[in-house]
C-alpha atoms as a PDB file:
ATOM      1  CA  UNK A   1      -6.586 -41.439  53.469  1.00  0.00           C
ATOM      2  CA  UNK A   2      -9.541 -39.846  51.439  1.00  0.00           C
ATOM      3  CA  UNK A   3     -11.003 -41.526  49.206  1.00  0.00           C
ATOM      4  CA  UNK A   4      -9.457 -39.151  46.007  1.00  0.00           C
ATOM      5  CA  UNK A   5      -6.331 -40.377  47.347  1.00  0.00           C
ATOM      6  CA  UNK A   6      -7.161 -43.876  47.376  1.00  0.00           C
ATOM      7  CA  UNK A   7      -8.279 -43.568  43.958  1.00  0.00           C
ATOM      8  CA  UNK A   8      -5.745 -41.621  42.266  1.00  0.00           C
ATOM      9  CA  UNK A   9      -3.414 -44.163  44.191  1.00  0.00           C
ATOM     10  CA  UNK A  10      -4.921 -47.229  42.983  1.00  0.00           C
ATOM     11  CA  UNK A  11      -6.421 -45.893  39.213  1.00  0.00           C
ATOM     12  CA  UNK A  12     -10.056 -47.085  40.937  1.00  0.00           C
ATOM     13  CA  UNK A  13     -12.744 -44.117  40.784  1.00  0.00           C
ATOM     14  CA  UNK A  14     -14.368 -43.027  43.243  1.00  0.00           C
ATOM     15  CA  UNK A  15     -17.429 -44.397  42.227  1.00  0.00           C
ATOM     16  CA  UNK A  16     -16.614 -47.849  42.226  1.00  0.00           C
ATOM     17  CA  UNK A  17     -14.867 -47.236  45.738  1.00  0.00           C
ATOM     18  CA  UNK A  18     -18.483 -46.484  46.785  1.00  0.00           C
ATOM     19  CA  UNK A  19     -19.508 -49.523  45.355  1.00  0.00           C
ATOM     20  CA  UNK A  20     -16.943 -51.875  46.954  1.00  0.00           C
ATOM     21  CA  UNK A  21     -17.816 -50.249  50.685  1.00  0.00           C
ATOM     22  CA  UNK A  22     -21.418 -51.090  49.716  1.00  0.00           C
ATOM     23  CA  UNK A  23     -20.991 -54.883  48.702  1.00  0.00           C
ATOM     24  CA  UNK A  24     -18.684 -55.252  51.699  1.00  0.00           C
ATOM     25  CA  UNK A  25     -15.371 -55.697  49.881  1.00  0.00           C
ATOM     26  CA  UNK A  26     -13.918 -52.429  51.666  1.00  0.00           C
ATOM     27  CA  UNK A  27     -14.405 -50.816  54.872  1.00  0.00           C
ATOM     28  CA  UNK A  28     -14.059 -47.007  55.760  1.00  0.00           C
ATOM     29  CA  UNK A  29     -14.237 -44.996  59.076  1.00  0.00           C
ATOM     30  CA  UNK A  30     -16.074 -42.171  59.274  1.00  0.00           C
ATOM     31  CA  UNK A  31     -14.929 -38.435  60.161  1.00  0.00           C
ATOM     32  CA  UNK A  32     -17.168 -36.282  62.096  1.00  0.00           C
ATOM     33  CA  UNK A  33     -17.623 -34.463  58.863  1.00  0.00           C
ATOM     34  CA  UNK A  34     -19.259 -37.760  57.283  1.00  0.00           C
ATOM     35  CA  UNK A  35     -16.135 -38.181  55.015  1.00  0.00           C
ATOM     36  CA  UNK A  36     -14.842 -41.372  54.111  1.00  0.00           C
ATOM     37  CA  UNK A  37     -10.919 -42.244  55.797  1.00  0.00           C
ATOM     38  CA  UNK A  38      -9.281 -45.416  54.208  1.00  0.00           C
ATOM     39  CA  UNK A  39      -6.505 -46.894  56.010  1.00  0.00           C
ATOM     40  CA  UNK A  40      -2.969 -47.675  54.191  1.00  0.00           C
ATOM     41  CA  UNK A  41      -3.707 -51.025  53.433  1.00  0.00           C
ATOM     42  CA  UNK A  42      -6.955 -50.114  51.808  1.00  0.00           C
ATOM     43  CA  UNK A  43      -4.533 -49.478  48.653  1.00  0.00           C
ATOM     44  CA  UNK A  44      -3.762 -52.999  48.273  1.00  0.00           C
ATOM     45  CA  UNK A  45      -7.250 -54.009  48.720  1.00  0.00           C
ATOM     46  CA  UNK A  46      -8.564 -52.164  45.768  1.00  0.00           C
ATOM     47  CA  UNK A  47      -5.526 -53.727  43.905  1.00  0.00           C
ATOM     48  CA  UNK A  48      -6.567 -57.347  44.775  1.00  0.00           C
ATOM     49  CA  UNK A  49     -10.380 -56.923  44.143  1.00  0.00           C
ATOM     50  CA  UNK A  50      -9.765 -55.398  41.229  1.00  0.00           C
ATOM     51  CA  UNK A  51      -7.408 -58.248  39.841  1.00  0.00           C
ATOM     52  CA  UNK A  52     -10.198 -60.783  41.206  1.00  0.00           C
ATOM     53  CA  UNK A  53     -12.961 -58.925  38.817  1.00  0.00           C
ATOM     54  CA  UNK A  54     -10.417 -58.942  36.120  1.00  0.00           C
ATOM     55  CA  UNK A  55     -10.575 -62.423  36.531  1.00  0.00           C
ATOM     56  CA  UNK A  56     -14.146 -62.540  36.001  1.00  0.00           C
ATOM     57  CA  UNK A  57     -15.216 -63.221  39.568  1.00  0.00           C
ATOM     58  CA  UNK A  58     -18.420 -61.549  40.855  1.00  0.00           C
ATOM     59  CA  UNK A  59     -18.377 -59.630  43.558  1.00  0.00           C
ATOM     60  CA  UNK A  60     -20.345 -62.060  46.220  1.00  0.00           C
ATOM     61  CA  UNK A  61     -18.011 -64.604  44.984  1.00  0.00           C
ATOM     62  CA  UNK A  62     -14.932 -61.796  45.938  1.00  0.00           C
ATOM     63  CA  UNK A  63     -16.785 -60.931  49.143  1.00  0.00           C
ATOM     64  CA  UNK A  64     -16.376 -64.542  50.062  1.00  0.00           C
ATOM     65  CA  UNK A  65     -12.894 -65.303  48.877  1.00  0.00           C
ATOM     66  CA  UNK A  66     -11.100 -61.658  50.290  1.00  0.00           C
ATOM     67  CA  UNK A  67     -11.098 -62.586  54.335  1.00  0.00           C
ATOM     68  CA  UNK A  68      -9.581 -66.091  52.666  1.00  0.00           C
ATOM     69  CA  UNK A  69      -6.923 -64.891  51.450  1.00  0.00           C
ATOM     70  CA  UNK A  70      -3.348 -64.556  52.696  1.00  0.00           C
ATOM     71  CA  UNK A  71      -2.829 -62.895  55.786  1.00  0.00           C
ATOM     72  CA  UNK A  72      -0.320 -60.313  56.526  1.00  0.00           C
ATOM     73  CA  UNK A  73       1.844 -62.677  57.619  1.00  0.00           C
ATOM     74  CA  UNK A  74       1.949 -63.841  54.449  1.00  0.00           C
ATOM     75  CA  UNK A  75       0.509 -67.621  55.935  1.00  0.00           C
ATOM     76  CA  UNK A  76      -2.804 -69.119  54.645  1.00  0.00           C
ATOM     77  CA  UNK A  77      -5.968 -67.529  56.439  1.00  0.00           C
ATOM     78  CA  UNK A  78      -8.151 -70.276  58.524  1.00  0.00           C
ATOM     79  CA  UNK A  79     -11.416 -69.098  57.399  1.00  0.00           C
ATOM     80  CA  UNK A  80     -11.124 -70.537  54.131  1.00  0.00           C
ATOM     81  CA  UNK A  81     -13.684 -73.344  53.824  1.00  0.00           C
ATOM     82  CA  UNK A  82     -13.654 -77.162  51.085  1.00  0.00           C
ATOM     83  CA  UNK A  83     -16.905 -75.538  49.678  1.00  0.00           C
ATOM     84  CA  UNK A  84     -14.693 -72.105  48.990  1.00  0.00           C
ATOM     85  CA  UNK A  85     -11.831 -74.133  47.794  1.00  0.00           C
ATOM     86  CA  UNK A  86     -14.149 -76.045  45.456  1.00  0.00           C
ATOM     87  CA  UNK A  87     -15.794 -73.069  43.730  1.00  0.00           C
ATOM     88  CA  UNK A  88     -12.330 -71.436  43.398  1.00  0.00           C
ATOM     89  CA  UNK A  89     -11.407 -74.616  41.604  1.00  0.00           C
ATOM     90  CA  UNK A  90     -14.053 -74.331  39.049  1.00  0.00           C
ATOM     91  CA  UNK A  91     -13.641 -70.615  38.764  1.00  0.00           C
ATOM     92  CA  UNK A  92      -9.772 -71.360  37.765  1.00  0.00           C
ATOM     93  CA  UNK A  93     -10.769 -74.310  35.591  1.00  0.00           C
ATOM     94  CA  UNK A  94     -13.487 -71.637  33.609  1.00  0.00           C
ATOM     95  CA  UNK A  95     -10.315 -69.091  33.036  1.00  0.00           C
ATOM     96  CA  UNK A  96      -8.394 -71.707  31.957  1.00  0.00           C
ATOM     97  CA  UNK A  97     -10.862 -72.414  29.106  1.00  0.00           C
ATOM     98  CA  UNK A  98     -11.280 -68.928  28.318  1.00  0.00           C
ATOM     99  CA  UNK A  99      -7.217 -68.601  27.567  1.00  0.00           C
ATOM    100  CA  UNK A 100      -7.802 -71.748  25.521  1.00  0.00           C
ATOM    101  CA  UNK A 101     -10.544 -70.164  23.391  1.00  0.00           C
ATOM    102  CA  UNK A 102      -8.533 -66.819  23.360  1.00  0.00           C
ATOM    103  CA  UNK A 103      -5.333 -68.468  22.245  1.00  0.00           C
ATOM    104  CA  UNK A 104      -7.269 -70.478  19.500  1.00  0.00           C
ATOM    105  CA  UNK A 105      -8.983 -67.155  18.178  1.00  0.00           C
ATOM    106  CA  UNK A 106      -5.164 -65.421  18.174  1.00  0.00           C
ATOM    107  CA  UNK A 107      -4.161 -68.287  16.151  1.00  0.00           C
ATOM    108  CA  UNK A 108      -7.156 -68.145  13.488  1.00  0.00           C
ATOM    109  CA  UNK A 109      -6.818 -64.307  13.641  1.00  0.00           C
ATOM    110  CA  UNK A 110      -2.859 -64.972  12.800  1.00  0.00           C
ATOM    111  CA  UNK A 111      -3.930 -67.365   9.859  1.00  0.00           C
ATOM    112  CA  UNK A 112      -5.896 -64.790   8.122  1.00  0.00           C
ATOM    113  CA  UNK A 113      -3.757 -62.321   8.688  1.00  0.00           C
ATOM    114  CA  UNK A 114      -0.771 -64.172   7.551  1.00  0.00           C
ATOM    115  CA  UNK A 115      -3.006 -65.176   4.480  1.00  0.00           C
ATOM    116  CA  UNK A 116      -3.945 -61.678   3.897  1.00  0.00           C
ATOM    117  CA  UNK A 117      -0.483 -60.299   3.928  1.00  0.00           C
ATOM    118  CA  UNK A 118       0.915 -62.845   1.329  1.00  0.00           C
ATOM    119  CA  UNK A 119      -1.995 -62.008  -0.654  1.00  0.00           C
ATOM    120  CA  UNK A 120      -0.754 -58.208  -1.203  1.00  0.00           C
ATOM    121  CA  UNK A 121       2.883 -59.405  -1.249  1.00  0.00           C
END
């Protein structure tokens, strides 16, 4: 597929496509033309990297983890390595802090709001 296609399929734009092929997260063929041609499973690619940034990883860091990940068999990949494992650790301990600090700034934002309201009650 083109990459319009794999953008429109996967809400990415184009741009950042570009930018995914250039830090190695996404490979393309090449038509004759020069144009870019994505296979299928490009679609879920773009998906998972672009969970993984939502996540707050970097993009060496997603470069690293992506050939780690789950095969298509759905089985553990072998290339994962302790010092991968490790820094995936600590990058799911440093979300997990974040969702504390979120949660506890919901909670003061629902005290003053809850203050506020019975104040105009």
């Amino acid at each position: 597929m083109r990459i319009g296609e794999l953008a429109r399929r996967t809400g990415v734009s184009e741009r950042s496509l570009r930018y995914y092929e250039q830090q190695g997260l996404l490979v393309a063929e090449r038509t004759p033309g020069g144009q870019r041609e994505y296979p299928e499973q490009a679609v879920d690619r773009v998906i998972r990297i672009q969970e993984l940034f939502a996540a707050g990883l970097h993009s060496k860091k997603i470069a690293q983890l992506l050939p780690c990940m789950r095969d298509g068999d759905g089985g553990p990949s072998a290339i994962a390595t302790p010092r991968l494992v490790t820094d995936l650790v600590a990058e799911r301990a440093r979300i997990d802090r974040m969702i504390t600090d979120l949660v506890n700034s919901r909670d003061v934002l629902d005290e003053v709001i809850n203050a506020a309201s019975q104040d105009h009650a």
